[in-house]
C-alpha atoms as a PDB file:
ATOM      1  CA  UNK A   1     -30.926 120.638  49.684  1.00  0.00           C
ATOM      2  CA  UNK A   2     -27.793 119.465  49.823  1.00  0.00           C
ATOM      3  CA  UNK A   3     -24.875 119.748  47.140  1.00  0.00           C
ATOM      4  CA  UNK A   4     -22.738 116.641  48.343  1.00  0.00           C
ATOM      5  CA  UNK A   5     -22.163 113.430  46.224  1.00  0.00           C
ATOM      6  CA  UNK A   6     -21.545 110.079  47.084  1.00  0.00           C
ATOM      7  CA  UNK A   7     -19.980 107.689  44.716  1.00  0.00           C
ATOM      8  CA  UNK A   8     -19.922 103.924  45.872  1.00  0.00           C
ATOM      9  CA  UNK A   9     -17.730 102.032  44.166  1.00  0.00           C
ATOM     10  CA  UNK A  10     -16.555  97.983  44.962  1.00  0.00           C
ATOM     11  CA  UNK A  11     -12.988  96.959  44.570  1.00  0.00           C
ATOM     12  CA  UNK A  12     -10.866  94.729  46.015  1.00  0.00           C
ATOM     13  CA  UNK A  13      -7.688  97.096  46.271  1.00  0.00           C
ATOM     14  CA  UNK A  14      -9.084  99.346  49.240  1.00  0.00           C
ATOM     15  CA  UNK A  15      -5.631 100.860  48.940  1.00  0.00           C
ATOM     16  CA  UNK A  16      -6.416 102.332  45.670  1.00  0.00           C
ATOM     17  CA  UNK A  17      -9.536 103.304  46.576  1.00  0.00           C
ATOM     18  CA  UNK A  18      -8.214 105.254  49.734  1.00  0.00           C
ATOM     19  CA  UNK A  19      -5.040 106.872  47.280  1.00  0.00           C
ATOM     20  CA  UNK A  20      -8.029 107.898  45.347  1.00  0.00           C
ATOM     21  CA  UNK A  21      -9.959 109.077  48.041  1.00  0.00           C
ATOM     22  CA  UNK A  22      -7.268 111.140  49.658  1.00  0.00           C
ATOM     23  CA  UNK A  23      -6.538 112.582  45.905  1.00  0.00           C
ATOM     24  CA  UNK A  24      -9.904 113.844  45.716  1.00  0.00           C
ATOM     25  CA  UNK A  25      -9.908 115.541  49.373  1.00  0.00           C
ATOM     26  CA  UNK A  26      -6.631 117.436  48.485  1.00  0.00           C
ATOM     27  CA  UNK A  27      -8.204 118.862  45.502  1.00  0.00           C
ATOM     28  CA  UNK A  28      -9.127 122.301  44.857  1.00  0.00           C
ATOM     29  CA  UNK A  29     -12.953 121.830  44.249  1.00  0.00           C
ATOM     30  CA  UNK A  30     -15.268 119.436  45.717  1.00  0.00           C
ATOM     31  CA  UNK A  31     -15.718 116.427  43.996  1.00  0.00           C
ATOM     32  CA  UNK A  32     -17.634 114.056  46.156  1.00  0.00           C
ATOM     33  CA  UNK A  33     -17.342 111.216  48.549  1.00  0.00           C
ATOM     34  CA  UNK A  34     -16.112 107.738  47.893  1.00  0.00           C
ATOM     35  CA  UNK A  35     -17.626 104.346  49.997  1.00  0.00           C
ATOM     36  CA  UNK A  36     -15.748 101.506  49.046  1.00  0.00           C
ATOM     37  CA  UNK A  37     -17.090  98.181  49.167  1.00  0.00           C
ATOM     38  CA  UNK A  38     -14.479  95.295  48.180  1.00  0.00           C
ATOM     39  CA  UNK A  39     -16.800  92.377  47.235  1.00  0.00           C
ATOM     40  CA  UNK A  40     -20.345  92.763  45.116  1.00  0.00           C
ATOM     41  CA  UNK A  41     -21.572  90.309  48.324  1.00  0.00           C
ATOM     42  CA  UNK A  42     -20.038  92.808  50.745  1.00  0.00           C
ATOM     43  CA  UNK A  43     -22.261  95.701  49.418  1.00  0.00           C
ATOM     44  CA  UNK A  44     -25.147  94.029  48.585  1.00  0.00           C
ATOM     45  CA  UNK A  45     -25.259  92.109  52.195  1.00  0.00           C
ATOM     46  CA  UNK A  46     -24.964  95.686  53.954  1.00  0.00           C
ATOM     47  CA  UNK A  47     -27.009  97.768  51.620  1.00  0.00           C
ATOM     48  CA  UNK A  48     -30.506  95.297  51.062  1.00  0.00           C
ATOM     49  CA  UNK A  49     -33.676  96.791  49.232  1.00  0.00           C
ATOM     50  CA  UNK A  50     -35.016  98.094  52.677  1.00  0.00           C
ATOM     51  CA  UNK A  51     -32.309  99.995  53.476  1.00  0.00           C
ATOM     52  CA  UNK A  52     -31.949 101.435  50.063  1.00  0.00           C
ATOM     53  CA  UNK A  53     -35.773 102.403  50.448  1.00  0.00           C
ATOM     54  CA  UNK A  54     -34.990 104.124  53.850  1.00  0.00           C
ATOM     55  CA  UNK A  55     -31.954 106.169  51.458  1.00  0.00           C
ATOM     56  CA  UNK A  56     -34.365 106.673  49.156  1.00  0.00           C
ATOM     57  CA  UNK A  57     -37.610 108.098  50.937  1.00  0.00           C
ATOM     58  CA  UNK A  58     -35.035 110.496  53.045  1.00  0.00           C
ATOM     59  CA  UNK A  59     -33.544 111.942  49.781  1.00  0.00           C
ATOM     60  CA  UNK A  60     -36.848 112.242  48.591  1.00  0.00           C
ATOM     61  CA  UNK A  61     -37.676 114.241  51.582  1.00  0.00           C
ATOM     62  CA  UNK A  62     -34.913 116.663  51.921  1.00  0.00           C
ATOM     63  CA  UNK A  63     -35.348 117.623  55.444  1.00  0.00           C
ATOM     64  CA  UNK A  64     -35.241 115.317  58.419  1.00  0.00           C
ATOM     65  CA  UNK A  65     -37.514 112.482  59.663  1.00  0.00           C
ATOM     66  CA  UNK A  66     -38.022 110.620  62.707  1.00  0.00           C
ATOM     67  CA  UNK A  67     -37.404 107.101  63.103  1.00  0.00           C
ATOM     68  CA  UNK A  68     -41.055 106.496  63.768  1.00  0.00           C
ATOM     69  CA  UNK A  69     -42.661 109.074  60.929  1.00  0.00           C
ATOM     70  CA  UNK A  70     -40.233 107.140  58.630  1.00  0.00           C
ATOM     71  CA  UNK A  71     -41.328 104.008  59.558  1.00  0.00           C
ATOM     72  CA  UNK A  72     -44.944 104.927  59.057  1.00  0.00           C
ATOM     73  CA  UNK A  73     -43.974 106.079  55.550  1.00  0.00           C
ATOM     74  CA  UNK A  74     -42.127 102.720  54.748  1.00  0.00           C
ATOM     75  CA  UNK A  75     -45.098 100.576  56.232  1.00  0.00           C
ATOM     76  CA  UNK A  76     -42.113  98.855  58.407  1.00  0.00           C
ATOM     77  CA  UNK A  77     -41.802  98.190  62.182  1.00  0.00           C
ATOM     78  CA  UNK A  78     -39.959 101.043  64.299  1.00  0.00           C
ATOM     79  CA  UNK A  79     -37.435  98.599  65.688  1.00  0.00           C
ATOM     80  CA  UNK A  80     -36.420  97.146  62.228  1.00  0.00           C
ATOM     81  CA  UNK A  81     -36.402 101.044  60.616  1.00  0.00           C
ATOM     82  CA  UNK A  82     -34.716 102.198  63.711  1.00  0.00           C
ATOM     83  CA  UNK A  83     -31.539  98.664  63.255  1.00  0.00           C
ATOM     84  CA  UNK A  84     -31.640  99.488  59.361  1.00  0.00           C
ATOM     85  CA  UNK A  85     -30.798 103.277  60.055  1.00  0.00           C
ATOM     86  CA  UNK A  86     -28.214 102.558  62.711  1.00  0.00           C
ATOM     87  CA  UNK A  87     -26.504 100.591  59.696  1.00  0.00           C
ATOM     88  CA  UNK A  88     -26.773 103.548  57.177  1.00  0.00           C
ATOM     89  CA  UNK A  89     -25.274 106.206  59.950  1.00  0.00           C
ATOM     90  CA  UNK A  90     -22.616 103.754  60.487  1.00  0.00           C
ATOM     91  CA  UNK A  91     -21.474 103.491  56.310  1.00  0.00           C
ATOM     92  CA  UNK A  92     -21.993 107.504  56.350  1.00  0.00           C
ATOM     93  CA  UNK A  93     -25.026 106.883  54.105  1.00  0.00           C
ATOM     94  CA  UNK A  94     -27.513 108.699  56.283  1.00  0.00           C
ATOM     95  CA  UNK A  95     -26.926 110.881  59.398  1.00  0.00           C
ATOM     96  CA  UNK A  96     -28.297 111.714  62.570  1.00  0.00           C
ATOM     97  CA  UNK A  97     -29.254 114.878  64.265  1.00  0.00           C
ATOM     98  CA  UNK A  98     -28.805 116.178  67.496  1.00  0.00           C
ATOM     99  CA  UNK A  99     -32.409 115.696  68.499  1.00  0.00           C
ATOM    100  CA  UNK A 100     -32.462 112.095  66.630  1.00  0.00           C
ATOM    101  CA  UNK A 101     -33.717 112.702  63.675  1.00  0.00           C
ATOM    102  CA  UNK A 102     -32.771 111.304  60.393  1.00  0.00           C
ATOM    103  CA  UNK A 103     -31.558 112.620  56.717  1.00  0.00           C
ATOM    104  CA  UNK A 104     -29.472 111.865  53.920  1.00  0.00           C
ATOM    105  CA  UNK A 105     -26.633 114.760  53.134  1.00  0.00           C
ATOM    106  CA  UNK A 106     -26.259 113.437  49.408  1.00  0.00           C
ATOM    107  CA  UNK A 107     -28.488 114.995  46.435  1.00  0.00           C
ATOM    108  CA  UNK A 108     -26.521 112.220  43.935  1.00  0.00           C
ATOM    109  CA  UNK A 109     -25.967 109.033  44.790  1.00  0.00           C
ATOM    110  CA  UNK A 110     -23.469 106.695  41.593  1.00  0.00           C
ATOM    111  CA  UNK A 111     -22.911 103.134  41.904  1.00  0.00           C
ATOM    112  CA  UNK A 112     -20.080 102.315  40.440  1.00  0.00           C
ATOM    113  CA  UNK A 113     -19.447  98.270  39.723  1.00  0.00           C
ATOM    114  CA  UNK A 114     -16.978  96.951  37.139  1.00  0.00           C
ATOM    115  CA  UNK A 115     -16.453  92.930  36.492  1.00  0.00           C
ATOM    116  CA  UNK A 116     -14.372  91.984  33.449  1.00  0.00           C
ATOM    117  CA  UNK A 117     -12.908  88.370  33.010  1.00  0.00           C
ATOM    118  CA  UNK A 118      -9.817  87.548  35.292  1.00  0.00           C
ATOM    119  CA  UNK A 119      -6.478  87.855  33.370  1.00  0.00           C
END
C-alpha cells in the first residue's frame, strides 16, 4: 500500500496555502500533500457522502477497481460511480490507470477545518 498523505485543509488565503505547499515540496523528507478548499461550502459541495464512500471503499481496497466492480460494491449506478470518480481524479483524490481502473494513492487522509469568530 501506499505511503502518501493527503491533508485537506479550507482557507480562504489560497496564497498561503500554496507558500505552504511549495514549503513542504522543497523539503528534505516527504511530508504529504495539501488540497485546499477556500470555503466549508466549496468542499463540502465537491466532496458529498457518495464520493467520500467511493474514497473510502478504494482505500479500503488497496489495489485497483473498475468503475463497474466498484459500483456493484457501492450498490450505485455505473454512470453516477463512473461522474463521481471523474470528480475525484480531477481534485487528485483518486487516480486512474492506464487500463481504466481506479485507486486511491493515499493510506492517510486529515481534514483539517478551523472557524474562530471574525476579529
Amino acid at each position: 500500500m501506499s505511503k502518501r498523505r493527503l491533508a485537506i485543509t479550507l482557507g480562504s488565503d489560497w496564497r498561503a496555502a500554496l507558500r505552504q505547499a511549495g514549503q513542504a515540496a522543497t523539503a528534505s523528507t516527504y511530508e504529504g500533500e495539501t488540497l485546499n478548499f477556500e470555503t466549508p461550502a466549496a468542499f463540502f459541495g465537491r466532496l458529498t457522502e457518495r464520493r467520500w464512500a467511493i474514497v473510502q471503499a478504494l482505500q479500503h481496497d488497496g489495489g485497483t477497481v473498475g468503475v463497474r466492480e466498484l459500483a456493484r460494491r457501492l450498490g450505485r449506478d455505473v454512470k453516477r460511480v463512473h461522474e463521481d470518480a471523474a470528480e475525484l481524479v480531477k481534485l487528485g483524490l483518486i487516480e486512474r490507470t492506464e487500463a481504466g481502473a481506479l485507486r486511491c494513492p493515499f493510506c492517510d487522509i486529515h481534514v483539517n477545518m478551523h472557524m474562530a469568530t471574525a476579529a
